[in-house]
N, C-alpha and C. Protein backbone atom coordinates (compact mmCIF):
# COMPACT_ATOMS: atom_id res chain seq x y z
N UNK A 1 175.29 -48.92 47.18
CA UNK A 1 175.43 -50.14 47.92
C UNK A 1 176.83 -50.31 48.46
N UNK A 2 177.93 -50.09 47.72
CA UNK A 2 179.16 -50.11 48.42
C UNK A 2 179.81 -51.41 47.80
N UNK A 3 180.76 -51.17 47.36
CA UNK A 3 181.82 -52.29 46.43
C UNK A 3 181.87 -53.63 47.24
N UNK A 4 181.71 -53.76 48.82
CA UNK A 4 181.90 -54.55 49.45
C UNK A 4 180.92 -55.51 50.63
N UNK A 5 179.35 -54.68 49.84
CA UNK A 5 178.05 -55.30 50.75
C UNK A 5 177.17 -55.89 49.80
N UNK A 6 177.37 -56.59 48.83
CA UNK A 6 176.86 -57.12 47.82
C UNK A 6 176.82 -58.65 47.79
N UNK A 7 176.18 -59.46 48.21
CA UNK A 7 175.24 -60.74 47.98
C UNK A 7 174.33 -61.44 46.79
N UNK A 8 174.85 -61.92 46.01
CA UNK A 8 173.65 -62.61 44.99
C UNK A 8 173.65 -64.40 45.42
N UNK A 9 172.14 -64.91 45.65
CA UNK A 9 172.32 -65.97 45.86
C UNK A 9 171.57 -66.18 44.46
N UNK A 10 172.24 -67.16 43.92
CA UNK A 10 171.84 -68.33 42.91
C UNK A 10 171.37 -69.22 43.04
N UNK A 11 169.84 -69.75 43.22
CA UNK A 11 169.21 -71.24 43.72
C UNK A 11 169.30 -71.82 42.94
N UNK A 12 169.19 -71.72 41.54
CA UNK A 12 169.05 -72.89 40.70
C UNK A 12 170.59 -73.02 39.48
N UNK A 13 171.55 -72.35 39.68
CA UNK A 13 172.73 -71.97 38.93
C UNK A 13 172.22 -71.58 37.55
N UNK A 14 171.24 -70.54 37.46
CA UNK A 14 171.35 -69.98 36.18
C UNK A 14 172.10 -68.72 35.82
N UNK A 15 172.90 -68.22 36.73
CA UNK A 15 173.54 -66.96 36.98
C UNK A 15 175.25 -67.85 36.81
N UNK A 16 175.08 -68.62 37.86
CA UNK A 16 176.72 -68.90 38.13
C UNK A 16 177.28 -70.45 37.77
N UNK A 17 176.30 -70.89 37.01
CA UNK A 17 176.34 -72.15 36.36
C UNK A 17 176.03 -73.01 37.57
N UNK A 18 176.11 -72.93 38.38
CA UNK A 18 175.27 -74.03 39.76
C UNK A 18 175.23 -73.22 40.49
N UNK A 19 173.99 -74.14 41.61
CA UNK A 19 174.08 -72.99 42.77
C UNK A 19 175.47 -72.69 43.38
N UNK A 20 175.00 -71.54 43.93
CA UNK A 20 175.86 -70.49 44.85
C UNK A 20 176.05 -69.65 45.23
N UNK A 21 177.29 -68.47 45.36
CA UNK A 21 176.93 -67.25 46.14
C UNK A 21 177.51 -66.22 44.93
N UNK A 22 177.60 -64.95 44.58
CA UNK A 22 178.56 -64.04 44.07
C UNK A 22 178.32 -63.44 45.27
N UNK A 23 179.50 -62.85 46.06
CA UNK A 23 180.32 -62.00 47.29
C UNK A 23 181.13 -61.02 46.41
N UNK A 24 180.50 -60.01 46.75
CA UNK A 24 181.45 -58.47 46.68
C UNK A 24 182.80 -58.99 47.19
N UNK A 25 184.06 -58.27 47.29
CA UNK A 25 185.28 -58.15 47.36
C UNK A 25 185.07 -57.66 48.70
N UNK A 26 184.74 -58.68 49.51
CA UNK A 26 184.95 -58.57 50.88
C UNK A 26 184.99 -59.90 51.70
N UNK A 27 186.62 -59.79 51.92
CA UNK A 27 187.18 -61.27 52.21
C UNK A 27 186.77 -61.57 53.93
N UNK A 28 185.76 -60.43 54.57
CA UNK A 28 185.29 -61.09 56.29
C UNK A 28 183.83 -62.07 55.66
N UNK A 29 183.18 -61.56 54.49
CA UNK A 29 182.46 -62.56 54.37
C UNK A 29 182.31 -63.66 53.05
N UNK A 30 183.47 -64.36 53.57
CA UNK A 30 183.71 -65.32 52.46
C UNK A 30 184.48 -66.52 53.53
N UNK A 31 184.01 -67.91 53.19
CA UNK A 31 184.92 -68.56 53.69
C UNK A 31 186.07 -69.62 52.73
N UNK A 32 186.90 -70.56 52.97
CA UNK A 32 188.06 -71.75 52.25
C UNK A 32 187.79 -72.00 50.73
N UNK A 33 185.94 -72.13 50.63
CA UNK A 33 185.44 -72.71 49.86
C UNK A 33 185.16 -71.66 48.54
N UNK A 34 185.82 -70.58 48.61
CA UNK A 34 185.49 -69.33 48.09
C UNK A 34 186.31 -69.07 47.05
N UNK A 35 186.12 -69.14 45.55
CA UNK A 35 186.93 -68.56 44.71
C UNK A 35 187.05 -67.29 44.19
N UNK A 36 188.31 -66.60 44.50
CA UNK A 36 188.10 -65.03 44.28
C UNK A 36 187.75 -64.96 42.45
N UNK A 37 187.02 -63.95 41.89
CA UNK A 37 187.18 -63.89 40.46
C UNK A 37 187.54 -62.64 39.75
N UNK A 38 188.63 -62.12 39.28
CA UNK A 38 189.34 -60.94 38.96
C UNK A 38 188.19 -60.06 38.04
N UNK A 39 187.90 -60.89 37.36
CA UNK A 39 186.91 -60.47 36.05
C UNK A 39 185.60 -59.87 36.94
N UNK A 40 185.33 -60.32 38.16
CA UNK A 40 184.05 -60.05 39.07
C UNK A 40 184.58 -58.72 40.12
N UNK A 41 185.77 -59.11 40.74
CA UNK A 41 186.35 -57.99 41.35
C UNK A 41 185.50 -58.95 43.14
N UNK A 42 185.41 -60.40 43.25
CA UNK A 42 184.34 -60.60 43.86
C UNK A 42 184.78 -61.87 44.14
N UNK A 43 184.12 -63.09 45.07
CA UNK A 43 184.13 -64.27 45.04
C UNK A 43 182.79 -65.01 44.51
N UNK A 44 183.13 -66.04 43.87
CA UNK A 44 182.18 -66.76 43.57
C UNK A 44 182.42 -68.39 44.41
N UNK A 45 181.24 -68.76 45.47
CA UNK A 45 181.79 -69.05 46.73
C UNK A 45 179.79 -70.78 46.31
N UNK A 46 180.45 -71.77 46.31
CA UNK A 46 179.47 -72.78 46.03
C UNK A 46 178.18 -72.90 47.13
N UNK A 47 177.64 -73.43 46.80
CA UNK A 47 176.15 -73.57 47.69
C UNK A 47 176.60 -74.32 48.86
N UNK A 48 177.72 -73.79 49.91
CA UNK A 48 177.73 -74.47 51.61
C UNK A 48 177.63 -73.20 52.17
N UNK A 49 177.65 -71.86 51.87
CA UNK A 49 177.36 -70.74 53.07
C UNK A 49 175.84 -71.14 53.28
N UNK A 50 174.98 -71.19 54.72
CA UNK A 50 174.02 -70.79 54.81
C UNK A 50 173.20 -70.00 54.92
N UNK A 51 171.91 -69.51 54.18
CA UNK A 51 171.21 -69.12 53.65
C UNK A 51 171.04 -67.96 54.92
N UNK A 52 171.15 -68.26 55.93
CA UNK A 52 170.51 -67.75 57.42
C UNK A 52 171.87 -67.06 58.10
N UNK A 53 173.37 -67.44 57.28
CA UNK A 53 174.56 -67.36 58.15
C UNK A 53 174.49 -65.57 57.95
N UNK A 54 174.57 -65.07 56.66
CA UNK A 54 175.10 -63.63 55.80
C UNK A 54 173.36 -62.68 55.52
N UNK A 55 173.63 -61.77 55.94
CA UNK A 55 172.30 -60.78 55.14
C UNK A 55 172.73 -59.57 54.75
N UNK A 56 172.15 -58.40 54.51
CA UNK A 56 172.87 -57.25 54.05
C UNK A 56 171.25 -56.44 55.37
N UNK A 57 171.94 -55.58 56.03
CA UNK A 57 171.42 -54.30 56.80
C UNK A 57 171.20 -52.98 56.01
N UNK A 58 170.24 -52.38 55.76
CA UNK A 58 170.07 -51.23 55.22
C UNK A 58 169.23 -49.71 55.99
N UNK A 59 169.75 -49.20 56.10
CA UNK A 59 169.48 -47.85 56.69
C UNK A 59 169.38 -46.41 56.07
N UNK A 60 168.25 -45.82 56.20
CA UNK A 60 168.33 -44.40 55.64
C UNK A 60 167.47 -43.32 56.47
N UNK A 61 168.88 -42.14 56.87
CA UNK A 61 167.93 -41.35 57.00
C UNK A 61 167.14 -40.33 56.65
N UNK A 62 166.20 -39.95 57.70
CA UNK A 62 165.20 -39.69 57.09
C UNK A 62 165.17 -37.99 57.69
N UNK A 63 165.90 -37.37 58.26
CA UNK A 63 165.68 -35.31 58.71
C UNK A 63 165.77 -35.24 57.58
N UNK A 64 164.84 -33.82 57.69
CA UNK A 64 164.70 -33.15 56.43
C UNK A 64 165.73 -32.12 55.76
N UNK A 65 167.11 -32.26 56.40
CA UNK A 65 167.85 -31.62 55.88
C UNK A 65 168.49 -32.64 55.29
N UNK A 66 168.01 -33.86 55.15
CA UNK A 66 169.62 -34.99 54.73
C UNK A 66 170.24 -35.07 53.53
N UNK A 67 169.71 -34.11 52.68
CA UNK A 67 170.93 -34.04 51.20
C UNK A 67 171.95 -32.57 51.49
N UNK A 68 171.36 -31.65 52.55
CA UNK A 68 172.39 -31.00 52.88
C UNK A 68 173.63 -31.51 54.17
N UNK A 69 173.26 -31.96 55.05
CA UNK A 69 173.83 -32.29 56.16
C UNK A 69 174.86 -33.69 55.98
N UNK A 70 175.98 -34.01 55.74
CA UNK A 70 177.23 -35.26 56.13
C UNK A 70 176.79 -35.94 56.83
N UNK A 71 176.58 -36.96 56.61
CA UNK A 71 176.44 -38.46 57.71
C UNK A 71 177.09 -39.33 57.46
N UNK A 72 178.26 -38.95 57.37
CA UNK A 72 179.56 -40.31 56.78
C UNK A 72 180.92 -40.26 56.95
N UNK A 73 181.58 -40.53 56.74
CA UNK A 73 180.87 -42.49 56.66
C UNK A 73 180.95 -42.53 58.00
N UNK A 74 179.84 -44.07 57.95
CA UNK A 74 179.37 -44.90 59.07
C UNK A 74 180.53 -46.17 58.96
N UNK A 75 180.42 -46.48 60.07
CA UNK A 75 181.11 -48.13 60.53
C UNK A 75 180.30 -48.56 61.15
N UNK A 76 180.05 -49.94 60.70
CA UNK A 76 179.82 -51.40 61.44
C UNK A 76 180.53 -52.15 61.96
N UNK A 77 181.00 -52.45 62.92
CA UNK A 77 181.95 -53.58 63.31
C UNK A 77 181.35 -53.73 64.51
N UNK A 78 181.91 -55.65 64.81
CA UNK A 78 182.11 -56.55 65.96
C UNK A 78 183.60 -56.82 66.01
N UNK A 79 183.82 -57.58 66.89
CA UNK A 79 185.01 -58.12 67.46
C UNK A 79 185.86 -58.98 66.08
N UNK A 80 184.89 -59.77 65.29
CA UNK A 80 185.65 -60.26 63.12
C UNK A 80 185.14 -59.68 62.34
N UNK A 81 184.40 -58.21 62.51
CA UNK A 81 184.09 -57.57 61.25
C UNK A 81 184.29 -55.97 61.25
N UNK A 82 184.72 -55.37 60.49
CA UNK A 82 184.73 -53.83 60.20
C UNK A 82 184.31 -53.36 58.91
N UNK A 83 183.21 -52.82 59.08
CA UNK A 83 182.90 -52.15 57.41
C UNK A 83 182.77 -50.81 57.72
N UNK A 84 183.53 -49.61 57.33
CA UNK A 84 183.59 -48.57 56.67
C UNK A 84 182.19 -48.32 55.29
N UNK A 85 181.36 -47.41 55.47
CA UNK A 85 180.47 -46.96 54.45
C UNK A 85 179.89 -45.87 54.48
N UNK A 86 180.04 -45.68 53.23
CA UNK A 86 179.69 -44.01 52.13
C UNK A 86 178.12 -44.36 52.18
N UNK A 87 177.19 -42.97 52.08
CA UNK A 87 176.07 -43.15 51.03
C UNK A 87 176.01 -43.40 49.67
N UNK A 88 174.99 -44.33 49.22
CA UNK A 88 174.75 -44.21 47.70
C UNK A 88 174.46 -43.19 47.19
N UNK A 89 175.17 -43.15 45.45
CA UNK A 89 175.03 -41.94 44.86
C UNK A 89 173.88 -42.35 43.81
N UNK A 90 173.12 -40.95 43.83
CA UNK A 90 171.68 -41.00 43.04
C UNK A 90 172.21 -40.19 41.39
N UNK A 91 171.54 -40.76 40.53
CA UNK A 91 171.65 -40.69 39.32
C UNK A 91 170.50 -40.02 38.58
N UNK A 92 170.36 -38.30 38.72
CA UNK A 92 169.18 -37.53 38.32
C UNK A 92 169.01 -37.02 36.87
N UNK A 93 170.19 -37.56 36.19
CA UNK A 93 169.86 -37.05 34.55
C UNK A 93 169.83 -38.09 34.01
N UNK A 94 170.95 -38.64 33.00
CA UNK A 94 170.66 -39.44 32.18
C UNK A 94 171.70 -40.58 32.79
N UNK A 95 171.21 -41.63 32.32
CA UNK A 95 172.21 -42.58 32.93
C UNK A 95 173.90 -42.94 32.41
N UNK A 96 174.60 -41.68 32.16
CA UNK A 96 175.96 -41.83 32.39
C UNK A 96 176.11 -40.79 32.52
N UNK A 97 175.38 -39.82 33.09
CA UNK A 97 175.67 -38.52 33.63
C UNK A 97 175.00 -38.47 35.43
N UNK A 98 176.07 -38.91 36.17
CA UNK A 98 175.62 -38.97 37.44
C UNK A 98 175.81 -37.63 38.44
N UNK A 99 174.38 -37.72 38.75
CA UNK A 99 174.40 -36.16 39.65
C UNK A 99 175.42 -35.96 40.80
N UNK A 100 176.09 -36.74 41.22
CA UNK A 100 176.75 -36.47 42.06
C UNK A 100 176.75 -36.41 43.87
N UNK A 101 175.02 -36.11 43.62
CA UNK A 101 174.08 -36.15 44.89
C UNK A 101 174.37 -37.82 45.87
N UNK A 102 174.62 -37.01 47.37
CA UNK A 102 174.59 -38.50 47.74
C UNK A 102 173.53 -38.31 48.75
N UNK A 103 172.53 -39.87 48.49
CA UNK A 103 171.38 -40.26 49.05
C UNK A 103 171.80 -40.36 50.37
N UNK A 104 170.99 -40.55 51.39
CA UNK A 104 171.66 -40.84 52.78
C UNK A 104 170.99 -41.97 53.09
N UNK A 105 171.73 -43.05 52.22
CA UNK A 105 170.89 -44.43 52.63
C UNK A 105 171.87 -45.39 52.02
N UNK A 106 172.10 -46.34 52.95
CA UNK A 106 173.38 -47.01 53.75
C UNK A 106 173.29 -48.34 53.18
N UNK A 107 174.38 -50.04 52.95
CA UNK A 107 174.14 -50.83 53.30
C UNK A 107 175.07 -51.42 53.43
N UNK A 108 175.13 -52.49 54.36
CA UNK A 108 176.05 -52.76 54.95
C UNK A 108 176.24 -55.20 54.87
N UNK A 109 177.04 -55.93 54.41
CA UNK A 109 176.80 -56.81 54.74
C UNK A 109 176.77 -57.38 55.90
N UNK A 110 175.94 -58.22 56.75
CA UNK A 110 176.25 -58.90 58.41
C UNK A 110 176.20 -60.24 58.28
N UNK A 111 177.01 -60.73 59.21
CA UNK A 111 176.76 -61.84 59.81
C UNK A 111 175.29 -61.96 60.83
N UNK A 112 174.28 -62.95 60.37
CA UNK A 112 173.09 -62.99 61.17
C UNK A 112 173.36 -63.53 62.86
N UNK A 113 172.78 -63.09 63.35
CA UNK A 113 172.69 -63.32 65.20
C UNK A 113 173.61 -63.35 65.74
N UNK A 114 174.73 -61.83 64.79
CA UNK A 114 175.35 -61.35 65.92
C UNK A 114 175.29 -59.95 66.33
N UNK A 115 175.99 -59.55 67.48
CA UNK A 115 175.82 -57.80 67.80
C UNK A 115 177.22 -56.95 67.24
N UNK A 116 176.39 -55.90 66.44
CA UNK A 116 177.45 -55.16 65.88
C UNK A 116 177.10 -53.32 66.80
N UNK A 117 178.27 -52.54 66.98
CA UNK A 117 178.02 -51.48 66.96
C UNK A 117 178.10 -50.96 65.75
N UNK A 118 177.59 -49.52 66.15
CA UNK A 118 177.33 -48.46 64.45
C UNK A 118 177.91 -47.19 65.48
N UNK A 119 178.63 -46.52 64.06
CA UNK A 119 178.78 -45.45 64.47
C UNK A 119 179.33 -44.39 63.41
N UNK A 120 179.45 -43.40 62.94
CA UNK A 120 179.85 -42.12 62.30
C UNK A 120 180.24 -40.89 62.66
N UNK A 121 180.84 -40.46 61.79
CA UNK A 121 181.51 -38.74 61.83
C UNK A 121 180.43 -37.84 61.76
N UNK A 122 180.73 -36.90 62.92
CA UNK A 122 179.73 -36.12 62.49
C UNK A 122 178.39 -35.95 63.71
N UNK A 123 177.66 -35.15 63.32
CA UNK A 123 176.27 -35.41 64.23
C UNK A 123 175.44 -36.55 63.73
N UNK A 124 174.67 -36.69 65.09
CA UNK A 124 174.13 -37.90 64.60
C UNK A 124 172.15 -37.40 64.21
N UNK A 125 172.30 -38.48 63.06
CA UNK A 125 170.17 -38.23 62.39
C UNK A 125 169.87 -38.37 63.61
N UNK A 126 168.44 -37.62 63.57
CA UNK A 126 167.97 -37.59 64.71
C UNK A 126 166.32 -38.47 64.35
N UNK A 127 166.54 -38.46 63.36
CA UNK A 127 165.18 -39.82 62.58
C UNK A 127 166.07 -40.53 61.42
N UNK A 128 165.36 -42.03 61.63
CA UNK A 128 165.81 -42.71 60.74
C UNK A 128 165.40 -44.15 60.74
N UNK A 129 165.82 -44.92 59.60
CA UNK A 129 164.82 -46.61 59.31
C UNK A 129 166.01 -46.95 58.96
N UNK A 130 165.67 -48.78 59.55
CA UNK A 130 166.09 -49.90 58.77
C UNK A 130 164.99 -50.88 57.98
């Protein structure tokens, strides 16, 4: 997922003691009302972002070479946002022995109803989903 595209909404504050948001450590989507939390590495930000303002975009592709072939990193940016992103890494043995393997499947946080370009190093998939 990426240290910095991470969203938890809390409707009823049983997570964050009232409603609200936990925000990854990414200060384009956070606004005034936002308390950073060291212990989280993150903001914990009260129930005024709207529900409709922030989403997270996810993409993977799909050629059949894509655990051999580089597709990274990708960028997202508009004119107030830039995100830099790696693929997620897949975990094929035991869970604190991580394979190392990276999935080729993306995510990214956005601002809703606006236009972002995409783009990466490298050749580009020639199949692929959001």
């Amino acid at each position: 997922m990426g240290l910095h595209n991470v969203i938890i909404r809390d409707l009823d504050g049983s997570l964050l003691g009232s409603p609200g948001h936990a925000i990854s450590n990414n200060t384009k989507a956070i606004n005034d009302t936002c308390e950073y939390i060291e212990d989280w590495i993150g903001y914990h930000c009260p129930n005024n972002i709207p529900q409709n303002e922030w989403s997270t975009v996810v993409w993977e592709i799909l050629d059949k070479n894509r655990e051999e072939v580089i597709f990274r990193p990708w960028s997202i940016n508009n004119t107030n946002f830039y995100n830099k992103i790696t693929p997620m890494m897949d975990n094929l043995k035991e869970i604190y022995d991580i394979s190392g393997i990276r999935i080729p499947r993306y995510q990214s946080i956005i601002r809703l109803n606006k236009t972002y370009e995409m783009g990466n190093v490298g050749r580009k998939p020639k199949t692929w989903k959001f």
